[in-house]
Protein backbone atom coordinates (compact mmCIF):
# COMPACT_ATOMS: atom_id res chain seq x y z
CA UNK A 1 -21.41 1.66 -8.41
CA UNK A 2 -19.09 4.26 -7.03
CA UNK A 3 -16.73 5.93 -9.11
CA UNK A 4 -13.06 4.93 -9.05
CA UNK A 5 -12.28 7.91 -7.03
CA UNK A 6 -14.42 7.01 -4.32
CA UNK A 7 -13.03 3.42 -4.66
CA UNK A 8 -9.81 4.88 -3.76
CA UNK A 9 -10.42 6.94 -1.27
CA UNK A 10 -12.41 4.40 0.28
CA UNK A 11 -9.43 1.74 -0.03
CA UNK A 12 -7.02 4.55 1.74
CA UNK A 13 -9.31 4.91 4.49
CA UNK A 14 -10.11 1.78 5.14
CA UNK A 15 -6.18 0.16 5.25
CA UNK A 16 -5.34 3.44 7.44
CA UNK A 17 -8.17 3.16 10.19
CA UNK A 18 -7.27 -0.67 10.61
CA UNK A 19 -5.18 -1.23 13.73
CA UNK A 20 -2.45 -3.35 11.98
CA UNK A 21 0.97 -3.66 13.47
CA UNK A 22 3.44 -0.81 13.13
CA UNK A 23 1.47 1.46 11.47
CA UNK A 24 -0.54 5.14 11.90
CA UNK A 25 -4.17 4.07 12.73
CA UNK A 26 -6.74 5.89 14.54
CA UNK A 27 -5.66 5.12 17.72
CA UNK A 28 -1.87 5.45 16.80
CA UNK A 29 0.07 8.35 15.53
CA UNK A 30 3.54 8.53 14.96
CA UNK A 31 5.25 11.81 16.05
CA UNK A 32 5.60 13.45 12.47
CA UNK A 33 2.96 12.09 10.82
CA UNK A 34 -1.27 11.18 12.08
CA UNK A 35 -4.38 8.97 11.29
CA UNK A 36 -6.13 12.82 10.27
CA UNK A 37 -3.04 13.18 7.58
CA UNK A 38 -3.94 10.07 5.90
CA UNK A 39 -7.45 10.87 6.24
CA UNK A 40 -6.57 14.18 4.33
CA UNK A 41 -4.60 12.73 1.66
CA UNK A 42 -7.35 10.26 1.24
CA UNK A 43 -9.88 12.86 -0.07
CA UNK A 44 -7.03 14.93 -1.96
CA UNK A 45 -6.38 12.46 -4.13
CA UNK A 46 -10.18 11.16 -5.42
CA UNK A 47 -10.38 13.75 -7.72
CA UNK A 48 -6.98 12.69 -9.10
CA UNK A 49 -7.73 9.16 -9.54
CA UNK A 50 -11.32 9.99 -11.20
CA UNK A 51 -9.53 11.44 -13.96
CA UNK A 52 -6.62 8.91 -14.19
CA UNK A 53 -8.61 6.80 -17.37
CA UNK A 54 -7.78 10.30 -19.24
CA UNK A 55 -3.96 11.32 -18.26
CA UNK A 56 -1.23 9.29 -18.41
CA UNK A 57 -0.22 7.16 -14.94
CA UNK A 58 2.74 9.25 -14.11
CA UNK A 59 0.88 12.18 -14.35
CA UNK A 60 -1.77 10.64 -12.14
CA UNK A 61 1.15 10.06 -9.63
CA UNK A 62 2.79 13.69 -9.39
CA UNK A 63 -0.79 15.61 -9.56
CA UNK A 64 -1.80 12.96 -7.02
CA UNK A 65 1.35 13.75 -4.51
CA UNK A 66 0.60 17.62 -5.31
CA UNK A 67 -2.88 17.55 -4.12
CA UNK A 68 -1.47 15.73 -1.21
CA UNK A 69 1.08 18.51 -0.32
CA UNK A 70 -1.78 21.35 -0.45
CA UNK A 71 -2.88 19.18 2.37
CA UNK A 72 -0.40 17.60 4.47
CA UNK A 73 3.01 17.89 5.41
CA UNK A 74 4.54 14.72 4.89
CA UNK A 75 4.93 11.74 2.73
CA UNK A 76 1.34 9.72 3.26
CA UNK A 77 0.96 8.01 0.05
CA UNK A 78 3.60 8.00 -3.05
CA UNK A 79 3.63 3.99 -2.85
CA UNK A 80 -0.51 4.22 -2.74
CA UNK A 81 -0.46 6.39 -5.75
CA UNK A 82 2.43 4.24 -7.72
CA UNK A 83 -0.37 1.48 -7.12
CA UNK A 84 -3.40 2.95 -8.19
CA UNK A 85 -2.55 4.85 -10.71
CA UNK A 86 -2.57 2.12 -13.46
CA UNK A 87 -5.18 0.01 -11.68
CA UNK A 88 -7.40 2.68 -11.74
CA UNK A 89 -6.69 3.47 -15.84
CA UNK A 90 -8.26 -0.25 -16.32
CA UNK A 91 -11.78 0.29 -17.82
CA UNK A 92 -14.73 -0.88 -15.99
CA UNK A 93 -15.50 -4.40 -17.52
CA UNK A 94 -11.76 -5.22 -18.22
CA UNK A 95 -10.63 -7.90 -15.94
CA UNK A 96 -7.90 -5.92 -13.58
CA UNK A 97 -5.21 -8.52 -13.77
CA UNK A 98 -4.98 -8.32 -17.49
CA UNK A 99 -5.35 -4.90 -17.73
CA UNK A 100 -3.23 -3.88 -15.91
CA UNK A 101 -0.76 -5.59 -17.69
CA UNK A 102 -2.00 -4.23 -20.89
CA UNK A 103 -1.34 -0.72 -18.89
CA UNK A 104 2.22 -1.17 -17.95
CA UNK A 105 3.04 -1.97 -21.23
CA UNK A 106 2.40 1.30 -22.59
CA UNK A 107 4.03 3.44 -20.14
CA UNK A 108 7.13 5.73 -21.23
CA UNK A 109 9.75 7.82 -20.27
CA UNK A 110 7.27 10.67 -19.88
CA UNK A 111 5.75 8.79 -17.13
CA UNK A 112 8.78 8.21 -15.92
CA UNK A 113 9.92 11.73 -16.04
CA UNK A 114 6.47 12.70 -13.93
CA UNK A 115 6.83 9.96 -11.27
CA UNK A 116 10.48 11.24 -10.67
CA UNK A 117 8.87 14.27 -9.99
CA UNK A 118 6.70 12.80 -7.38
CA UNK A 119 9.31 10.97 -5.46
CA UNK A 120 11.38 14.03 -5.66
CA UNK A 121 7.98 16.18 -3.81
CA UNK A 122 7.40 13.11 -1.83
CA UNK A 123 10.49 12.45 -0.62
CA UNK A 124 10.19 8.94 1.06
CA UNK A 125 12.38 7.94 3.84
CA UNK A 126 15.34 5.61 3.40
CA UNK A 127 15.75 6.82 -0.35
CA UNK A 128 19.23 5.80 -0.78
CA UNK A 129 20.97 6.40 -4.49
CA UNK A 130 20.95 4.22 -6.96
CA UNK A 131 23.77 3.22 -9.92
CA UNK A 132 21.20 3.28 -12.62
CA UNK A 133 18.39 5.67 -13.17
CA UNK A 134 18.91 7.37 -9.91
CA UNK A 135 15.96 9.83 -8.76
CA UNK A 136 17.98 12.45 -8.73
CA UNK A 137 19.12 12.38 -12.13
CA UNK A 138 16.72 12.73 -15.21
CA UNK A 139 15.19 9.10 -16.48
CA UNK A 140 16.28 7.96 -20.01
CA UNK A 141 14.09 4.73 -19.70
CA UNK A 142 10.22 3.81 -20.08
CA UNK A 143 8.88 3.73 -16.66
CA UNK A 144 8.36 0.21 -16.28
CA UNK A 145 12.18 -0.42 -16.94
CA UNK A 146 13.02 2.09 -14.50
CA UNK A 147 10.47 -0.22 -11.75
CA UNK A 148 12.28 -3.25 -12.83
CA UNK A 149 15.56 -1.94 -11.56
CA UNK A 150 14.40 -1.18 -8.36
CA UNK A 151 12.26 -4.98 -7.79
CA UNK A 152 14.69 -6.73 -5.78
CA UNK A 153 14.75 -3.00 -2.94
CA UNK A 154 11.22 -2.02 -3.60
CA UNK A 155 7.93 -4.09 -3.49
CA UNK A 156 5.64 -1.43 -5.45
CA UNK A 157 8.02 -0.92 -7.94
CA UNK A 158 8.50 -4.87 -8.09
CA UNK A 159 4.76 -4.55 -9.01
CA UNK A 160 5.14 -3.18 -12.13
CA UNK A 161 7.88 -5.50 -13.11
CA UNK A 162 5.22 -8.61 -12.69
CA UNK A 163 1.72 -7.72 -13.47
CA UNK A 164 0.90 -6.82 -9.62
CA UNK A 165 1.34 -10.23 -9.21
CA UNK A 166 1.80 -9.76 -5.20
CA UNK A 167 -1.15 -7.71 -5.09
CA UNK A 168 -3.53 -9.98 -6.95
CA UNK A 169 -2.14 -13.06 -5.04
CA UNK A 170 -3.24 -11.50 -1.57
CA UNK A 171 -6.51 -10.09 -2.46
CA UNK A 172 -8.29 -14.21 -1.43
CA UNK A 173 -6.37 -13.56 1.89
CA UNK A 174 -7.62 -10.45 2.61
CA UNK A 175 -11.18 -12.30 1.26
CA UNK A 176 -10.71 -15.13 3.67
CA UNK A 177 -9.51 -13.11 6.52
CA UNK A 178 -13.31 -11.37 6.24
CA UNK A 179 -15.01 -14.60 6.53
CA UNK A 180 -12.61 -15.84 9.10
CA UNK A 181 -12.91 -12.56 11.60
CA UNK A 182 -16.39 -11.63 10.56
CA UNK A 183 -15.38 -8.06 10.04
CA UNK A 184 -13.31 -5.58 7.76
CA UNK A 185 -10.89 -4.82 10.26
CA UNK A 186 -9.44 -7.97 11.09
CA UNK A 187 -9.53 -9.20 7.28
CA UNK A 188 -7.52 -6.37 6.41
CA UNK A 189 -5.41 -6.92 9.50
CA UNK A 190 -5.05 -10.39 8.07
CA UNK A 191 -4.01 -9.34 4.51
CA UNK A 192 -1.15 -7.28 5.95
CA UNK A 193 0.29 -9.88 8.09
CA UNK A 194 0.26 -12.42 5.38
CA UNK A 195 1.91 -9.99 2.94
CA UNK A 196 4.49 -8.89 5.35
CA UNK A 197 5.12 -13.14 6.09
CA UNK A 198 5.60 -13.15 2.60
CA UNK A 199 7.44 -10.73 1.25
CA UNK A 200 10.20 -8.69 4.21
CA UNK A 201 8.52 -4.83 4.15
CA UNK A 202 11.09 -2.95 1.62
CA UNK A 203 10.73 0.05 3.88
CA UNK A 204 12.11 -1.62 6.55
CA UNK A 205 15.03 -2.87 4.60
CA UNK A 206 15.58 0.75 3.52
CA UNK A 207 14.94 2.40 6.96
CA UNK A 208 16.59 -0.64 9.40
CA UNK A 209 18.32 -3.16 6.78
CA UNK A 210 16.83 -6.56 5.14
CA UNK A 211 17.70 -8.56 8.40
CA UNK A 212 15.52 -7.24 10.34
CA UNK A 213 12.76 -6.78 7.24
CA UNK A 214 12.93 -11.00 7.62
CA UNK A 215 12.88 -11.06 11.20
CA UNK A 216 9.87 -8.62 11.17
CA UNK A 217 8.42 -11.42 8.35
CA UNK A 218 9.25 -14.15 10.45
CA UNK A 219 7.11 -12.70 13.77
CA UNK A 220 4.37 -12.41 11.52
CA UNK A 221 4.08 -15.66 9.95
CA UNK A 222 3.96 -17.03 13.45
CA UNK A 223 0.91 -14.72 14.70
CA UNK A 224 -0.71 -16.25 11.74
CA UNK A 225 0.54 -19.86 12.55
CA UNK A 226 -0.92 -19.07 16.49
CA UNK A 227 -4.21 -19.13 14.79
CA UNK A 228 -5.24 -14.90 15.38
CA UNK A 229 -7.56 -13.65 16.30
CA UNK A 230 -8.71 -16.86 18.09
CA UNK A 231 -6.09 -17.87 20.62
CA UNK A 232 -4.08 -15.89 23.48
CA UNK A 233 -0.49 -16.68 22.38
CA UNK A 234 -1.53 -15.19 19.44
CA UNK A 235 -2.80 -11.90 20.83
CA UNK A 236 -0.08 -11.91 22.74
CA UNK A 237 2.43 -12.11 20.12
CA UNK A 238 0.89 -9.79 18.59
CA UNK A 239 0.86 -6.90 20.78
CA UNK A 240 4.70 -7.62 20.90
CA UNK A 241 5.10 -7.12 17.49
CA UNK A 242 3.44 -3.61 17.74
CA UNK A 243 5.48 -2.48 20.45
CA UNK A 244 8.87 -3.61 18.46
CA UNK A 245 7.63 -2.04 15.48
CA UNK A 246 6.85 1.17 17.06
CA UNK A 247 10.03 1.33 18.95
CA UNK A 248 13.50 3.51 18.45
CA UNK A 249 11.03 6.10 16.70
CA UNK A 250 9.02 3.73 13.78
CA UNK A 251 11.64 3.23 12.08
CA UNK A 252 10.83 -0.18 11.55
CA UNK A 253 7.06 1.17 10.29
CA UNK A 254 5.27 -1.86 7.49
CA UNK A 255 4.56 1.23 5.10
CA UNK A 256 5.01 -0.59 1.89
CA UNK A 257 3.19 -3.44 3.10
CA UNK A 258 0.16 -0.81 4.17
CA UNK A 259 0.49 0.28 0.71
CA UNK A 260 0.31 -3.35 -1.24
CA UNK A 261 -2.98 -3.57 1.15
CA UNK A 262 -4.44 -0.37 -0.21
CA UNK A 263 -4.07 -1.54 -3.53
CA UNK A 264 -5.52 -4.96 -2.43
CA UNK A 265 -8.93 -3.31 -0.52
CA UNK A 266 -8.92 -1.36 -4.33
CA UNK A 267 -8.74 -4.57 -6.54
CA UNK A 268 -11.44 -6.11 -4.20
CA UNK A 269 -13.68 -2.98 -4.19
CA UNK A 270 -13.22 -2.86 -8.24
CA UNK A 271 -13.95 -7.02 -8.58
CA UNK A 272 -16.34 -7.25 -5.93
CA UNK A 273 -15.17 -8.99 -3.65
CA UNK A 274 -16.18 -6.58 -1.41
CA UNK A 275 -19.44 -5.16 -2.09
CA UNK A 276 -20.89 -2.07 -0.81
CA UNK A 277 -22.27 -1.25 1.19
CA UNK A 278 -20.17 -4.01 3.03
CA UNK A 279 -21.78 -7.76 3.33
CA UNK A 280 -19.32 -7.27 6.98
CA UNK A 281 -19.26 -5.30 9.69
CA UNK A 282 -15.89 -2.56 10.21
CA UNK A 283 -16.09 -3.81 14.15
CA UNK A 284 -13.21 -6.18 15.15
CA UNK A 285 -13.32 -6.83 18.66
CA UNK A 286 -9.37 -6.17 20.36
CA UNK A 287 -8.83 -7.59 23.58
CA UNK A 288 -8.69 -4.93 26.39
């Protein structure tokens, strides 16, 4: 079995070398910010998470984000760290669901204090202020408070609020997308379209404003109704949605959606729902 840093590494690269809508993948870069960076962060934090059963999950966060920075420029993964930092405290053996739960339960203000720090070293885009708790300021509550304030703006921090119920809802999507598309690639793609159907990208709220978030939920959940990957209409709409995604400089970039699917590929890893080496193969065919 590979160790839980390799899990997450693994569950980073995988999400950022799929070619799903709106996002960096290796074909795609966005002007500040590559597929190699992700790569990079990828193998920066592994050594993080391995230790994460012995540290507390805020501290996994900020020494996560700091290895990042001695490698990258830019904000890659603060949401993917957020996310596996408690999953990956959950012993080997312990159902994840429950476990996690057990996790968030014990987290305090000194994890709070330590992921404050990390948000203030990542500093994410659209971080507006808040009237309570504000990132700026120094957090008087346990961490998981703090999260619950922010659920109804941000969809990892509505994870801690509710178990990671989101995340453990979508893992049999991304399972059925494998056996419907034959191949990693379009099962992740899959996973992120029926998470972004489902719940209106928080990034895009924060970047554009929640309209458009919807809209952008809306165009999804009718590439999945248009049966892709198997009919035209549905490429079609598809490579649409890219290109409006991508537009006016990515600001309307699915980046806390890509980060609810990293934490979904690291559930699945960690159940086995996907085995390795992989029952599937990574090739998806795209049309040309």
């Amino acid at each position: 079995m590979p160790s839980i840093g390799q899990l997450a590494a693994l569950a980073c690269i995988w999400e950022v070398t799929a070619r799903k809508p709106g996002n960096v993948h290796r074909y795609q870069d966005f002007e500040d910010l590559n597929y190699l960076d992700f790569v990079l962060s990828a193998a920066a934090i592994a050594p993080v998470m391995e230790s994460a059963c012995r540290q507390r999950v805020g501290t996994t966060v900020l020494e996560g984000l700091r290895a990042t920075r001695r490698v990258v420029q830019t904000n890659t993964n603060l949401g993917i760290l957020l996310l596996l930092a408690p999953l990956a405290v959950v012993p080997n053996g312990e159902p994840l669901r429950g476990g996690v739960e057990r996790v968030l339960a014990t987290v305090d203000v000194e994890d709070a204090c330590a992921v404050y720090q990390a948000i203030r070293l990542a500093s994410p885009g659209g971080l507006g202020r808040a009237d309570e708790q504000d990132v700026r300021d120094e957090p008087t509550l346990p961490l998981r408070q703090i999260m619950a304030l922010a659920a109804n703006r941000d969809s990892v921090a509505r994870q801690y609020a509710n178990g990671f119920r989101e995340v453990f809802d979508a893992v049999p999507t991304l399972e059925r997308g494998l056996k419907e598309t034959g191949s990693l690639e379009g099962g992740i793609i899959i996973c992120h379209l029926q998470l972004m159907a489902d719940y209106p990208d928080t990034l895009i709220a924060r970047k554009r404003n929640m309209s458009e978030a919807e809209n952008a939920g809306r165009w999804a959940r009718r590439i999945l109704d248009q049966r892709w990957p198997h009919t035209p209409e549905s490429w079609q709409s598809f490579t649409a949605f890219d290109t409006w995604l991508r537009a006016e400089g990515h600001s309307r970039n699915p980046g806390t959606t890509a980060d609810l699917v990293t934490a979904c590929l690291f559930v699945a890893l960690r159940e086995g729902t996907i085995t390795l080496p992989p029952e599937y193969p990574w090739a998806f065919n795209f049309p040309p």
